[in-house]
C-alpha atoms as a PDB file:
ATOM      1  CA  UNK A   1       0.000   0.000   0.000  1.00  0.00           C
ATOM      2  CA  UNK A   2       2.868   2.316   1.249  1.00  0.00           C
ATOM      3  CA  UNK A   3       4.634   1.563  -2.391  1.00  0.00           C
ATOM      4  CA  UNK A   4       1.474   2.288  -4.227  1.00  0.00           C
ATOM      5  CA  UNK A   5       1.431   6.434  -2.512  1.00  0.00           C
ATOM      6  CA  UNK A   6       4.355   6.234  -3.357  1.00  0.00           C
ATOM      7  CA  UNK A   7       4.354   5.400  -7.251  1.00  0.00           C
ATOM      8  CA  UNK A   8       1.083   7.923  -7.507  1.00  0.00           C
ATOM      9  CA  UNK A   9       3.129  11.081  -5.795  1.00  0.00           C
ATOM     10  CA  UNK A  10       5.852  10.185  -8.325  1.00  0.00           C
ATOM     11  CA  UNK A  11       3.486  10.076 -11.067  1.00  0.00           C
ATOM     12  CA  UNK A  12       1.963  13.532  -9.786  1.00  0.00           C
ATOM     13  CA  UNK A  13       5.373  15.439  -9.666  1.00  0.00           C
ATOM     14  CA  UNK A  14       6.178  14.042 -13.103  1.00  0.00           C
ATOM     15  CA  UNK A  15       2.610  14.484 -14.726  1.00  0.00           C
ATOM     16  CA  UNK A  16       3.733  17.197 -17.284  1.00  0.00           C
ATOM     17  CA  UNK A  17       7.175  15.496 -18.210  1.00  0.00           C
ATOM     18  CA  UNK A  18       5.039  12.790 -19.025  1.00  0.00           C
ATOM     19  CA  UNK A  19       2.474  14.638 -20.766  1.00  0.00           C
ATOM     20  CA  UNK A  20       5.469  16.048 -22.996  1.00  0.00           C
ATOM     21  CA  UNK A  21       7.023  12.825 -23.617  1.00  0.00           C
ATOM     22  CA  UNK A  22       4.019  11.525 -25.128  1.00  0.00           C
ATOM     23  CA  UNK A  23       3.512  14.575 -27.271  1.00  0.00           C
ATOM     24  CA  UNK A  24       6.702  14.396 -29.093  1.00  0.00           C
ATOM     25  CA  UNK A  25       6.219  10.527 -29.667  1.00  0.00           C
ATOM     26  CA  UNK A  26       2.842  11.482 -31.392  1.00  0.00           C
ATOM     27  CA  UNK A  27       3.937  14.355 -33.342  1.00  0.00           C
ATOM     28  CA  UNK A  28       7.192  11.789 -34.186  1.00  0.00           C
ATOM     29  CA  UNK A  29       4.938   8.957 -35.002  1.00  0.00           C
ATOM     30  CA  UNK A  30       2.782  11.796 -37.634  1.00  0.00           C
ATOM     31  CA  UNK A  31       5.366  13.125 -38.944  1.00  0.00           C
ATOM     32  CA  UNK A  32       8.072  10.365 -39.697  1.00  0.00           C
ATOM     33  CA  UNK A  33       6.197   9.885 -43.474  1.00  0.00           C
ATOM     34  CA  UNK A  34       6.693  12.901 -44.335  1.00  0.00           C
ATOM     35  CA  UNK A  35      10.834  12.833 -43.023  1.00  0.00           C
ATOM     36  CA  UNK A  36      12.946  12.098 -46.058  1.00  0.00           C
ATOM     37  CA  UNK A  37      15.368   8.831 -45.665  1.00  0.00           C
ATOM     38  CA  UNK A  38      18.601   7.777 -46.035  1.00  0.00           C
ATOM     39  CA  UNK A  39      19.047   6.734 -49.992  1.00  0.00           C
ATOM     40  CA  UNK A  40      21.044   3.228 -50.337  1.00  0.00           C
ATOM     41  CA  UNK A  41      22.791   2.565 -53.859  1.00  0.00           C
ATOM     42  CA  UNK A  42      23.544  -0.972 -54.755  1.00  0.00           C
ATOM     43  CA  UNK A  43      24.175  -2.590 -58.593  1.00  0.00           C
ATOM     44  CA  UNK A  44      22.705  -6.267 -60.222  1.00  0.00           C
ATOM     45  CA  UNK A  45      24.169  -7.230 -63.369  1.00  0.00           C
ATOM     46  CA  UNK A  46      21.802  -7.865 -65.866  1.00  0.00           C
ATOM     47  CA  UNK A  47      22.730 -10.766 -67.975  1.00  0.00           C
ATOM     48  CA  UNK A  48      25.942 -11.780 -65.625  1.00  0.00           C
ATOM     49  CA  UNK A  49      28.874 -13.649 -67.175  1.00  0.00           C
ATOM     50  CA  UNK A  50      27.597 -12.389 -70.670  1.00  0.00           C
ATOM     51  CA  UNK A  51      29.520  -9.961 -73.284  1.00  0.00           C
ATOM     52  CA  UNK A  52      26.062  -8.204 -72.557  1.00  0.00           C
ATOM     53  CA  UNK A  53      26.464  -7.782 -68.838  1.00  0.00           C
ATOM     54  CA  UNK A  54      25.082  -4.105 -67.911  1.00  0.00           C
ATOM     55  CA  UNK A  55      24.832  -2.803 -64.246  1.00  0.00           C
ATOM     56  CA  UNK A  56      21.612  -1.604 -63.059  1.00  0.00           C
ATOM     57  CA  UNK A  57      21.646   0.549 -60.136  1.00  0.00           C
ATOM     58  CA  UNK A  58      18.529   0.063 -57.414  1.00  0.00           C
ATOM     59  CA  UNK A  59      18.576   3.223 -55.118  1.00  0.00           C
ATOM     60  CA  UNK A  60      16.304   2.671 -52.405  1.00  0.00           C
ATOM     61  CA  UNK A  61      14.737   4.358 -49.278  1.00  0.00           C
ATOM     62  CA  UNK A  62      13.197   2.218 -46.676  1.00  0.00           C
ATOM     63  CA  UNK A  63       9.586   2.958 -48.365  1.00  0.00           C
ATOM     64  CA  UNK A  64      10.458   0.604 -51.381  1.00  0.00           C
ATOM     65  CA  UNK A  65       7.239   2.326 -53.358  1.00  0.00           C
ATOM     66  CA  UNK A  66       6.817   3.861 -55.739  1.00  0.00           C
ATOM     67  CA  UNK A  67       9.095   1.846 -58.004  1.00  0.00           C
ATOM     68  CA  UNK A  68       9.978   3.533 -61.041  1.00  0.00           C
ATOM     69  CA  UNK A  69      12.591   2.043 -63.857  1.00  0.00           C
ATOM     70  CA  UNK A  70      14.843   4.439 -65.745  1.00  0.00           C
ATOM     71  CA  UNK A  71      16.039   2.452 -69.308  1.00  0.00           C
ATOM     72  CA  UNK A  72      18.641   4.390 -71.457  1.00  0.00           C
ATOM     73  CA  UNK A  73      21.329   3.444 -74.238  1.00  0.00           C
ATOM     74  CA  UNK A  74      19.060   0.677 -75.793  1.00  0.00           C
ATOM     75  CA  UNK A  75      20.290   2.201 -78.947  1.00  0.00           C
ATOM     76  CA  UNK A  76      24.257   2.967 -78.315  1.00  0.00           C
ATOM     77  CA  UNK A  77      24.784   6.147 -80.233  1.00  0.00           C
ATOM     78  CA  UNK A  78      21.918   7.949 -78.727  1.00  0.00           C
ATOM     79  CA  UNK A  79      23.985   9.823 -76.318  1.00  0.00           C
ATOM     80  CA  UNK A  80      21.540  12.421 -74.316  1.00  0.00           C
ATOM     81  CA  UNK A  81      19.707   9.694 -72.319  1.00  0.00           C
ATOM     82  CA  UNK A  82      23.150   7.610 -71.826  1.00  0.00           C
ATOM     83  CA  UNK A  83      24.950  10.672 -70.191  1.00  0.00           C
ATOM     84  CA  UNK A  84      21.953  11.582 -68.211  1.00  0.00           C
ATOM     85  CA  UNK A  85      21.457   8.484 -66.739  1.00  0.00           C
ATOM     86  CA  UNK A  86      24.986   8.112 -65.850  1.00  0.00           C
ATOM     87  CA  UNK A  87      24.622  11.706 -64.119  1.00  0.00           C
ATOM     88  CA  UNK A  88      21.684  10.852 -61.952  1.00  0.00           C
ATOM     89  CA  UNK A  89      22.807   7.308 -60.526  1.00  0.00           C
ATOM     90  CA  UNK A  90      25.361   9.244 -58.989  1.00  0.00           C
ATOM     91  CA  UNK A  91      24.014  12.543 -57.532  1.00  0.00           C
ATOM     92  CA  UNK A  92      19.857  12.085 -57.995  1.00  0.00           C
ATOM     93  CA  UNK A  93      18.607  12.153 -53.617  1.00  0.00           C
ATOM     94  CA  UNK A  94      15.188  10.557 -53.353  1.00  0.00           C
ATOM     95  CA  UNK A  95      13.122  10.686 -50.571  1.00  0.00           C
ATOM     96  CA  UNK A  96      11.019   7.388 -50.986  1.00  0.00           C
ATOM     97  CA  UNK A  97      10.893   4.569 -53.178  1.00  0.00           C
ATOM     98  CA  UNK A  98      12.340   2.741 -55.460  1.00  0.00           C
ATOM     99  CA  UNK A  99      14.517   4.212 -58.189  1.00  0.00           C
ATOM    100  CA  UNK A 100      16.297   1.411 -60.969  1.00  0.00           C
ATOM    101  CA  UNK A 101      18.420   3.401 -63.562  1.00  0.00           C
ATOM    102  CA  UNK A 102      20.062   1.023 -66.422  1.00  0.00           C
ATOM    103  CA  UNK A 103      22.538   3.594 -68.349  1.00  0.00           C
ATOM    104  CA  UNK A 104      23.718   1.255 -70.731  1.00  0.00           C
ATOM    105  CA  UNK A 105      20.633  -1.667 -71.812  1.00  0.00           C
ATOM    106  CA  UNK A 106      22.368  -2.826 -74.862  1.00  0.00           C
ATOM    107  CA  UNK A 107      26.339  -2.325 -73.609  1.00  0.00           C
ATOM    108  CA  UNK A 108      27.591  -3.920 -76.627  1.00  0.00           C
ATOM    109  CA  UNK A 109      26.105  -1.300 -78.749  1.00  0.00           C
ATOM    110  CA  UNK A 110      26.547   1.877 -76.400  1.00  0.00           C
ATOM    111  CA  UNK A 111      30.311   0.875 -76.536  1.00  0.00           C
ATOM    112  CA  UNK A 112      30.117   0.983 -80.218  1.00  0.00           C
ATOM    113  CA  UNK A 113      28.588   3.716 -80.730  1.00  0.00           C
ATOM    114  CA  UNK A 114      26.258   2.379 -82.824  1.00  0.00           C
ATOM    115  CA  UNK A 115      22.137   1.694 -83.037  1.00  0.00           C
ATOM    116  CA  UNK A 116      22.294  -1.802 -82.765  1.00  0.00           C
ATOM    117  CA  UNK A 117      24.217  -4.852 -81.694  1.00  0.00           C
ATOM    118  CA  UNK A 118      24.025  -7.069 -83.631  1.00  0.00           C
ATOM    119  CA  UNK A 119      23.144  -4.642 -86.334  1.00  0.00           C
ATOM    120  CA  UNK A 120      19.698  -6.778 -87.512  1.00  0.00           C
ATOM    121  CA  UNK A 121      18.406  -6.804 -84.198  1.00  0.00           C
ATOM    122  CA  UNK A 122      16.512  -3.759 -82.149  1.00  0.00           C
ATOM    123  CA  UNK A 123      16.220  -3.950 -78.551  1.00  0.00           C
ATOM    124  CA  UNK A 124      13.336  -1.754 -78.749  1.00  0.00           C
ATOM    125  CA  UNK A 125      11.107  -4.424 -81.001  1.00  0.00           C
ATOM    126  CA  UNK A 126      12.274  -8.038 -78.449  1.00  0.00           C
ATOM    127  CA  UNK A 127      10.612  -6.980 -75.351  1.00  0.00           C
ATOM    128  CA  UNK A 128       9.727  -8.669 -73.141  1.00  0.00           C
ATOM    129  CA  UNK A 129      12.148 -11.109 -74.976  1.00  0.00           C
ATOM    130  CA  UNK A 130      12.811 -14.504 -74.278  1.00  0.00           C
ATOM    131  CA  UNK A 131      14.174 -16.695 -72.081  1.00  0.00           C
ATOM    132  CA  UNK A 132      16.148 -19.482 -74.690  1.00  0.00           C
ATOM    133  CA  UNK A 133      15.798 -16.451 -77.385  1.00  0.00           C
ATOM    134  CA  UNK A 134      19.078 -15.026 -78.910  1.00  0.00           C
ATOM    135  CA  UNK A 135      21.421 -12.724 -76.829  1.00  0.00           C
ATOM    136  CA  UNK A 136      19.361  -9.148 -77.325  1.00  0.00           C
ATOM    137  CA  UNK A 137      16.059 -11.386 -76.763  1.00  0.00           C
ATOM    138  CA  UNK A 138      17.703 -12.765 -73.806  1.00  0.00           C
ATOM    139  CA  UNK A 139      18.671  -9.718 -72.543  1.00  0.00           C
ATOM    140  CA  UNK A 140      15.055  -8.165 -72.902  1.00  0.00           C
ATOM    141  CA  UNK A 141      14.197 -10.744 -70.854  1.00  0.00           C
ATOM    142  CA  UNK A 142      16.461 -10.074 -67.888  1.00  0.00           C
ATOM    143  CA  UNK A 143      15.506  -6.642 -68.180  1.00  0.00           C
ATOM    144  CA  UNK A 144      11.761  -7.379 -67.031  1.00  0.00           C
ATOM    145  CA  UNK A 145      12.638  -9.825 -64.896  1.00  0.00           C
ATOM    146  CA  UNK A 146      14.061  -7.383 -62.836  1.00  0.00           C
ATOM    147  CA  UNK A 147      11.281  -4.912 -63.628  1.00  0.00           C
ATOM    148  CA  UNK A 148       8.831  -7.860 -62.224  1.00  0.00           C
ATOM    149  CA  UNK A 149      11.205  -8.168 -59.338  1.00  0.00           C
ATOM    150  CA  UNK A 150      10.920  -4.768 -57.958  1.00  0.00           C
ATOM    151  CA  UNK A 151       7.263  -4.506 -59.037  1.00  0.00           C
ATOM    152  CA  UNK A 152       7.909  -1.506 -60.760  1.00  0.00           C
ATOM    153  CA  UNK A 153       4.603   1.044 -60.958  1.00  0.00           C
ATOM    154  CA  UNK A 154       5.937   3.326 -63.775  1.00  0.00           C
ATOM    155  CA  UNK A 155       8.829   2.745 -66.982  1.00  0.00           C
ATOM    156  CA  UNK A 156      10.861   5.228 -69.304  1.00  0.00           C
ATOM    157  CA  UNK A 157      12.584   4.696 -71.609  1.00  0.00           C
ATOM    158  CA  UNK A 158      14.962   7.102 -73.029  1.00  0.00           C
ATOM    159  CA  UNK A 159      15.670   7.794 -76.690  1.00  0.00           C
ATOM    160  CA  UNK A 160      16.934  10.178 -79.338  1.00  0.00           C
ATOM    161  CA  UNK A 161      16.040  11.071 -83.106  1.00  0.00           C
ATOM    162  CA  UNK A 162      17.801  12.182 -86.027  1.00  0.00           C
ATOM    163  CA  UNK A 163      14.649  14.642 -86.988  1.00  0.00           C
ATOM    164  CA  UNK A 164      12.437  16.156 -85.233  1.00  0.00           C
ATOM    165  CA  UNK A 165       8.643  14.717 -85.671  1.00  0.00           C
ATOM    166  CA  UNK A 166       7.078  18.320 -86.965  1.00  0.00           C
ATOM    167  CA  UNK A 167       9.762  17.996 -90.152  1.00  0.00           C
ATOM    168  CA  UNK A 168       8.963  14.355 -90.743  1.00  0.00           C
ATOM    169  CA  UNK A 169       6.591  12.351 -89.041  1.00  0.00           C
ATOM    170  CA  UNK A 170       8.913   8.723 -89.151  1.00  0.00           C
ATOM    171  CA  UNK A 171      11.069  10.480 -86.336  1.00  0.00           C
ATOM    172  CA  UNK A 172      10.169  11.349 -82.881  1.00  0.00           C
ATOM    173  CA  UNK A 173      12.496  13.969 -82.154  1.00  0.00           C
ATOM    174  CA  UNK A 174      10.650  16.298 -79.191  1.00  0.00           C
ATOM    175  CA  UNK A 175       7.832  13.376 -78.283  1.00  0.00           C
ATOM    176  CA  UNK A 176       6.722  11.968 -75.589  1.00  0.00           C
ATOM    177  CA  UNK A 177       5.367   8.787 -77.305  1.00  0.00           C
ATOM    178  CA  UNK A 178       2.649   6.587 -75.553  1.00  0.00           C
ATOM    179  CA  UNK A 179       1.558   3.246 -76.681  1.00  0.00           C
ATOM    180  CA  UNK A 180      -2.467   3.823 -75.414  1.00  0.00           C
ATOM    181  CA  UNK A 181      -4.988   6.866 -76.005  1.00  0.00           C
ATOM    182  CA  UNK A 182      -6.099   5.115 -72.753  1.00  0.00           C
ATOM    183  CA  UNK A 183      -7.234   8.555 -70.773  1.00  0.00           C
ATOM    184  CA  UNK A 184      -5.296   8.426 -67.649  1.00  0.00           C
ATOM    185  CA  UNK A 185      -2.135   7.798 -69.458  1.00  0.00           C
ATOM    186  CA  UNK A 186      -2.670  10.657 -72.687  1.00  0.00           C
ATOM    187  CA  UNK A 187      -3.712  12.956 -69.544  1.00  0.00           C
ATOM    188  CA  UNK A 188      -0.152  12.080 -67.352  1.00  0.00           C
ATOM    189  CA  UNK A 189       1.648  12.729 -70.393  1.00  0.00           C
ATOM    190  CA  UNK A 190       0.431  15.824 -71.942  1.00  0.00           C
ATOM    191  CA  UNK A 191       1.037  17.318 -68.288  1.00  0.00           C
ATOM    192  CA  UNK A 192       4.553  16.302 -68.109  1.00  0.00           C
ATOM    193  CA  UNK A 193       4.882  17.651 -71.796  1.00  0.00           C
ATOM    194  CA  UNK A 194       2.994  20.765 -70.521  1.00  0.00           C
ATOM    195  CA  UNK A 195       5.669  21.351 -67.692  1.00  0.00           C
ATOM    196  CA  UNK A 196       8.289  20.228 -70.077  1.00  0.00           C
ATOM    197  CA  UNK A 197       7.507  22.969 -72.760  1.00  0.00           C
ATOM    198  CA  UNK A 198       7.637  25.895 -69.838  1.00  0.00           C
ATOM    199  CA  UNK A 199      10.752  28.058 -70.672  1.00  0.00           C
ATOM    200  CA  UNK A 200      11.158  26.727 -74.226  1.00  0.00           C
ATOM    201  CA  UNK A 201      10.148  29.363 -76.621  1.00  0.00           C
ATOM    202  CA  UNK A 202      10.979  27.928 -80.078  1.00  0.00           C
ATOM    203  CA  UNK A 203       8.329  26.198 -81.047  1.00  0.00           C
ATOM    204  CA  UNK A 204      10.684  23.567 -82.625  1.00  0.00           C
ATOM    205  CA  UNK A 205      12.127  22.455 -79.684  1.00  0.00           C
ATOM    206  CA  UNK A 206       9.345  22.057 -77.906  1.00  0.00           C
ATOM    207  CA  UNK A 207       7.185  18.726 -76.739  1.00  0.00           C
ATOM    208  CA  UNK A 208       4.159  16.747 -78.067  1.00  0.00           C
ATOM    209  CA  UNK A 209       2.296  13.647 -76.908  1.00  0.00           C
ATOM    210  CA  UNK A 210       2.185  11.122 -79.746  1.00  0.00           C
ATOM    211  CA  UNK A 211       0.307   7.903 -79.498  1.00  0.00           C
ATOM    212  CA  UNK A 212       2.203   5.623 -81.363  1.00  0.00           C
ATOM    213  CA  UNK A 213       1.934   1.754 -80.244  1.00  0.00           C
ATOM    214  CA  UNK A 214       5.464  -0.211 -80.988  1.00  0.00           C
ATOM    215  CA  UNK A 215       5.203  -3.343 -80.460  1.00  0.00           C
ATOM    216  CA  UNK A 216       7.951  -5.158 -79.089  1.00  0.00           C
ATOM    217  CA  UNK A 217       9.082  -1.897 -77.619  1.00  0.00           C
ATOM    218  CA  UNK A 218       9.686  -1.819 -73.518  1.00  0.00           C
ATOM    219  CA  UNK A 219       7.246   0.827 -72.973  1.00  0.00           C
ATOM    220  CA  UNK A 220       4.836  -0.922 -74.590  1.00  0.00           C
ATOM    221  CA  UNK A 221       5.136  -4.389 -73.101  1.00  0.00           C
ATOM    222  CA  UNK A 222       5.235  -2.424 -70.217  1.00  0.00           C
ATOM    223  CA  UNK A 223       1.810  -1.256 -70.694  1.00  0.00           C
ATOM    224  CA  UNK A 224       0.090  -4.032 -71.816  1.00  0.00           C
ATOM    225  CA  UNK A 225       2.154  -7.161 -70.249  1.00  0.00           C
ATOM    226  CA  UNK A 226       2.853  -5.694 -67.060  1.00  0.00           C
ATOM    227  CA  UNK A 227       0.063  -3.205 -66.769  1.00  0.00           C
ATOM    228  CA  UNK A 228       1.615   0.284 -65.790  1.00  0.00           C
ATOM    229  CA  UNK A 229       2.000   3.581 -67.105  1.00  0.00           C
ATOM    230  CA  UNK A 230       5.045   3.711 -69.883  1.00  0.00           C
ATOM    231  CA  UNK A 231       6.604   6.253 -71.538  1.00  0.00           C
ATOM    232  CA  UNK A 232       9.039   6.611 -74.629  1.00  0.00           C
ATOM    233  CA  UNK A 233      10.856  10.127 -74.651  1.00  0.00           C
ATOM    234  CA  UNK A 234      12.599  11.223 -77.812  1.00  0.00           C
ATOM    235  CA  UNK A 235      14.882  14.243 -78.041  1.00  0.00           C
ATOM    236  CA  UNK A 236      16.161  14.962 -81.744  1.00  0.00           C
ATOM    237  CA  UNK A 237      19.802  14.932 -82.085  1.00  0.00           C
ATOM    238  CA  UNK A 238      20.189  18.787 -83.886  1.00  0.00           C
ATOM    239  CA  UNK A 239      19.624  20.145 -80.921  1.00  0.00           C
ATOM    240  CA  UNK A 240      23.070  20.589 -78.859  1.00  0.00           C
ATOM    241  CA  UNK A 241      24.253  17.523 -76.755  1.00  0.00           C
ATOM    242  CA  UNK A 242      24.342  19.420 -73.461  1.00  0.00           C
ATOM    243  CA  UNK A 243      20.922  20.990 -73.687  1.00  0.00           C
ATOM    244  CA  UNK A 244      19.468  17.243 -74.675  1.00  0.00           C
ATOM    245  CA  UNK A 245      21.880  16.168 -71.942  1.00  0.00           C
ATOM    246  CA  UNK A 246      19.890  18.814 -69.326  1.00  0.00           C
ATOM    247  CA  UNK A 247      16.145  18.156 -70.852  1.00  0.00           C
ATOM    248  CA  UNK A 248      16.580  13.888 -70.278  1.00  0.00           C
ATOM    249  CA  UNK A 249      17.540  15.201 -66.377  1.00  0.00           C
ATOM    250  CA  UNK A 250      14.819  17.027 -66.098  1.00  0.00           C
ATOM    251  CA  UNK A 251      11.979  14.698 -67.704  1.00  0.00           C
ATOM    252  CA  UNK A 252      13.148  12.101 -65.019  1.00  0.00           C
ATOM    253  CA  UNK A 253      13.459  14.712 -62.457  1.00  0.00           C
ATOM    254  CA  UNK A 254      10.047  15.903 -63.284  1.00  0.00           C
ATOM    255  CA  UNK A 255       8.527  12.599 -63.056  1.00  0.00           C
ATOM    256  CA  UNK A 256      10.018  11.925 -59.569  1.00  0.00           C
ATOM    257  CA  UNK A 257       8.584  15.108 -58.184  1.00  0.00           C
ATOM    258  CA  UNK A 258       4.916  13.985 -59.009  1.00  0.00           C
ATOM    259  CA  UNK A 259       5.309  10.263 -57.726  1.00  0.00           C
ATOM    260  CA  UNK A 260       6.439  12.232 -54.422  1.00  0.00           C
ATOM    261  CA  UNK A 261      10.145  10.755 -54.759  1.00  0.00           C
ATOM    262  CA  UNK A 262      12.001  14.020 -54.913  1.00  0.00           C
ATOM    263  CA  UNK A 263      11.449  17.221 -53.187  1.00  0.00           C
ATOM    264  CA  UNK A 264      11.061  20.761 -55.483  1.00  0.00           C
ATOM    265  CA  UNK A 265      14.714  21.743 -55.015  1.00  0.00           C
ATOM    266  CA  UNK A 266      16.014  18.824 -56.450  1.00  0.00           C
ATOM    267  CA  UNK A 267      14.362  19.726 -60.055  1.00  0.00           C
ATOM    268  CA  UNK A 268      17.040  22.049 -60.679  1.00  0.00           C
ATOM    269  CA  UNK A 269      19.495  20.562 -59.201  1.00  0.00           C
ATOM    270  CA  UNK A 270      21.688  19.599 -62.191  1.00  0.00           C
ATOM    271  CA  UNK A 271      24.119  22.451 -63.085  1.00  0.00           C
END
């Protein structure tokens, strides 16, 4: 009985320290969403112990979602997208989620410099590839394999043109190209091409949503084999390397900001 007066006096004097206590573990427990995370970088190899081994680089924050898969150099001399990708493995900060960059999908070619390798077979037209197929269909195949693996909720895929598509419709120079008028997708995209086109005052540099289904292409297995958002972006080569370099950072960089990966500074963080 004695001990119990006891343990309620103590309680008593220490009623507001206790009070406090509990207040900062609440306003912890509400707040620790919205506190941005340590980032960890590690590498797979995709296609291991192949001439076409590639690193892909998985940077992660302890909320593994949203999952979103950067693809660039699937054609090797199609430099903007390469470079860029290379740039943001190593200083892009995310906040949450998961964040897959492959610099380099078809390394063979990207070493090249050329489209293809082997020169009769496009990367862009094996997807999602095969498992006993030839070595670019095999590698196709190891690229959505780990795609499936991280359950990934969005896919670019980064390109480049020799024309612009307002001079001649066969090249997608200055497009982001979808593979569905399905509305939630055309909508997503013409608002990233709207925030895209903001500061660009030629009218030939500047964006447009085309719908143009490739099959065979990642961002359209994407769509229709894994069933997520996918997007193709094209920049035409006339324009100078660094600004292509600078508009590939930002696309990404734009798309992280509205699946809540990156804060606002980090847009234009790339000088």
């Amino acid at each position: 009985m004695k001990i119990f007066k006891i343990f309620k006096l103590l309680l008593r004097k220490n009623f507001f320290k206790v009070i406090s206590i509990v207040f900062i573990l609440i306003l912890v427990f509400i707040c620790l969403p919205q506190i941005a995370l340590p980032q960890t970088t590690s590498v797979e190899y995709i296609c291991a112990g192949t001439d076409y081994e590639t690193p892909a680089y998985i940077i992660q924050t302890n909320y593994k979602k949203p999952a979103i898969l950067i693809i660039a150099g699937t054609h090797g001399n199609e430099l903007a997208g390469i470079r860029a990708t290379q740039y943001l493995k190593d200083n892009i900060k995310i906040e949450r989620g998961t964040l897959i960059i492959i610099p380099r999908a078809n390394i063979l070619a990207c070493d090249k410099n050329v489209r293809n390798f082997p020169s009769d077979v496009n990367l862009n037209r094996v997807y999602p590839g095969k498992s006993e197929g030839n070595e670019v269909e095999r590698l196709a195949y190891k690229i959505f394999d780990l795609a499936k693996r991280y359950d990934i909720d969005l896919l670019v895929d980064l390109h480049e043109s020799i024309e612009f598509y307002k001079n001649n419709s066969q090249n997608y120079g200055q497009t982001l190209v979808i593979d569905s008028n399905d509305d939630y997708l055309f909508n997503l995209s013409s608002s990233i091409v709207e925030e895209m086109n903001k500061g660009i005052f030629d009218n030939n540099n500047k964006y447009q949503v085309l719908v143009k289904p490739i099959e065979g292409s990642a961002a359209y297995s994407a769509y229709y084999q894994l069933n997520i958002p996918a997007f193709t972006f094209e920049t035409c080569r006339k324009l100078p390397l660094a600004f292509r370099i600078q508009e590939h950072i930002r696309l990404v960089k734009i798309i992280l900001f509205r699946w809540n990966m990156i804060a606002v500074e980090e847009i234009n963080n790339h000088k």
